[in-house]
Protein backbone atom coordinates (compact mmCIF):
# COMPACT_ATOMS: atom_id res chain seq x y z
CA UNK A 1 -339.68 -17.90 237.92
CA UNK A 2 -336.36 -18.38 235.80
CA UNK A 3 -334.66 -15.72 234.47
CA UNK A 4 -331.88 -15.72 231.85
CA UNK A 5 -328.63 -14.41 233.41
CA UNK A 6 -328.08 -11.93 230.54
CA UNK A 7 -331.36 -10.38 232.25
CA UNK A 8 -330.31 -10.61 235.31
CA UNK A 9 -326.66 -9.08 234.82
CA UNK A 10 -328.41 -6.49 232.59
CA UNK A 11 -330.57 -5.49 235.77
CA UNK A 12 -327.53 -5.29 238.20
CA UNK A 13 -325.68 -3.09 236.07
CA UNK A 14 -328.60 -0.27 236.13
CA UNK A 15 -328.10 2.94 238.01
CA UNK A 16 -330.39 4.06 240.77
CA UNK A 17 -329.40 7.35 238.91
CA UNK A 18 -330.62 6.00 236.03
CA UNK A 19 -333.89 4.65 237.08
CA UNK A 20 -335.14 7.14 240.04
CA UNK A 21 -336.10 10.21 237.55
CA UNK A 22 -338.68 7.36 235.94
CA UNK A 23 -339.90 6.52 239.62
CA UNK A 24 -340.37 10.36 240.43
CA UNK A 25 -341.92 11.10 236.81
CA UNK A 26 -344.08 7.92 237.23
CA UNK A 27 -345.58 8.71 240.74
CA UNK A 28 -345.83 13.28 240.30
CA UNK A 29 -347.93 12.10 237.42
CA UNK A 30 -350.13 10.29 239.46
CA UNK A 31 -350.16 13.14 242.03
CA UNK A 32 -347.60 11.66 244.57
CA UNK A 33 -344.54 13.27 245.76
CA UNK A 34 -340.80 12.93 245.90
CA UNK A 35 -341.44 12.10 249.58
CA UNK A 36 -343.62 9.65 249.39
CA UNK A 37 -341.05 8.20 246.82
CA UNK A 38 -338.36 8.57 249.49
CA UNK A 39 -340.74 6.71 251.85
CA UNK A 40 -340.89 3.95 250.27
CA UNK A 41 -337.38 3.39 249.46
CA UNK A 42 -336.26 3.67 252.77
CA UNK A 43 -338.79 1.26 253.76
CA UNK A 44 -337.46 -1.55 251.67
CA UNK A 45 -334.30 -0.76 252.09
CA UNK A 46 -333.37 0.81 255.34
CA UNK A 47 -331.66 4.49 253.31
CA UNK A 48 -332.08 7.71 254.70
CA UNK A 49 -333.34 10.41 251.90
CA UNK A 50 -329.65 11.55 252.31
CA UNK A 51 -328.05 8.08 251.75
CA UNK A 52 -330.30 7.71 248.76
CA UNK A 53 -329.30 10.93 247.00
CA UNK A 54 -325.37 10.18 247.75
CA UNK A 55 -326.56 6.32 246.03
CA UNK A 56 -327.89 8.52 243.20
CA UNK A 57 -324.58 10.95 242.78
CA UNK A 58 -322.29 8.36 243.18
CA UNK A 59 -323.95 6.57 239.98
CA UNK A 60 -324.31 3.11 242.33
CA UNK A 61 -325.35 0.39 240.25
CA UNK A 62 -328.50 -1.79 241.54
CA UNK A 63 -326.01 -4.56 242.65
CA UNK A 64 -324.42 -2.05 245.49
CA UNK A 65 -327.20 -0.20 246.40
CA UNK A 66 -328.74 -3.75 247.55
CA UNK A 67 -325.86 -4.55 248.72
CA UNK A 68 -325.31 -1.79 251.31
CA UNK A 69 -329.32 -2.16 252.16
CA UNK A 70 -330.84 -3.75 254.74
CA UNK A 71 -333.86 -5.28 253.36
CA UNK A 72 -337.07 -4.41 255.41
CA UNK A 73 -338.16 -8.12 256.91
CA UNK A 74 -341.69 -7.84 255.47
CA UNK A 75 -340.42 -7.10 251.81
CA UNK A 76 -341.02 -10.91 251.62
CA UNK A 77 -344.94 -9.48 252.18
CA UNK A 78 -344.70 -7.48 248.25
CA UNK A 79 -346.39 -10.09 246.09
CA UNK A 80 -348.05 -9.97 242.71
CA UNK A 81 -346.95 -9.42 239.30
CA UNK A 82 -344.41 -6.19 237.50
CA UNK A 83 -343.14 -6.52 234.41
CA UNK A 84 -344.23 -9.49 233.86
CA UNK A 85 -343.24 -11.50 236.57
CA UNK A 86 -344.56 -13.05 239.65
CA UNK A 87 -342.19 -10.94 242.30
CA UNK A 88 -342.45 -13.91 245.00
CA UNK A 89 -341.47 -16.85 241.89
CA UNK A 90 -338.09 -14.69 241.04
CA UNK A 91 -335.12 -17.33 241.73
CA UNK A 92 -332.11 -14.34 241.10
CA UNK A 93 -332.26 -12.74 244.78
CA UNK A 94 -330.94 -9.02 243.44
CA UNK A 95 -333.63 -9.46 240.72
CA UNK A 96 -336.76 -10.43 242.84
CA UNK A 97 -335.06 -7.10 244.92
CA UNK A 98 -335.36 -4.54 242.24
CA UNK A 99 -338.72 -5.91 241.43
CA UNK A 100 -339.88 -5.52 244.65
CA UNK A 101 -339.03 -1.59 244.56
CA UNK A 102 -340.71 -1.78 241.09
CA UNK A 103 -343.95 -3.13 242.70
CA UNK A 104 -344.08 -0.42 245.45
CA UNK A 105 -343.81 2.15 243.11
CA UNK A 106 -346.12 1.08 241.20
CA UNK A 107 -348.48 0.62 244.06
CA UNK A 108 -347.88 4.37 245.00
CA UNK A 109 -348.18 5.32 241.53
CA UNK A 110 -351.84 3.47 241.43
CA UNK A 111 -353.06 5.55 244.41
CA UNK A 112 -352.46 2.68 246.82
CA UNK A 113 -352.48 3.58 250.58
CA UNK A 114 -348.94 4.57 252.33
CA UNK A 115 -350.17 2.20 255.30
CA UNK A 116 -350.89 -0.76 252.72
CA UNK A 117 -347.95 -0.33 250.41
CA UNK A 118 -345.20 -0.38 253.61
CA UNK A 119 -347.42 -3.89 254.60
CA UNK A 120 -348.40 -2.29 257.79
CA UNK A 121 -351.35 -4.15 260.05
């Protein structure tokens, strides 16, 4: 799916400091925890919980905190739509990224199964 490159500059530029209060406020509310939110981060991208905080305090834009990740090799396995987009149709690379951690928080948020949202057999 094409995206206009305002959107996708506009997406690089957000903070993980910005955006992870939203993640934790989305997924307490649905009676998940921090951890579980941790969990899945460092499943897509490789970060410790420690390494995420620093990410946080350090204000990291999305652009380097994919860049420093190490993409799990079954994030290629997160399909479906967020936002309005088909994750697996996203051309922009750092886009079809951030909506992948979109996705998996929103499967945790929806009560989805640890096992099934890290695409474990």
């Amino acid at each position: 799916m094409k995206t206009s490159t305002t959107h996708n500059q506009r997406i690089a530029r957000m903070t993980l400091a910005s955006v992870y209060p939203l993640y934790l406020a989305k997924v307490e509310k649905k009676g998940r925890t921090e951890e579980e939110l941790d969990q899945v981060i460092t499943w897509l991208t490789g970060f410790s919980k420690d390494k995420i905080q620093q990410l946080i305090k350090e204000n990291a834009t999305f652009e380097a905190f994919f860049q420093q990740a190490t993409l799990n090799p079954n994030a290629h396995l997160i399909t479906g739509v967020i936002c309005g987009y088909r994750v697996e149709e996203i051309e922009d690379t750092l886009t079809q990224q951030v909506r992948y951690l979109d996705k998996l928080v929103d499967e945790l948020a929806k009560g989805r199964k640890m096992e099934k949202i890290l695409r474990s057999s």
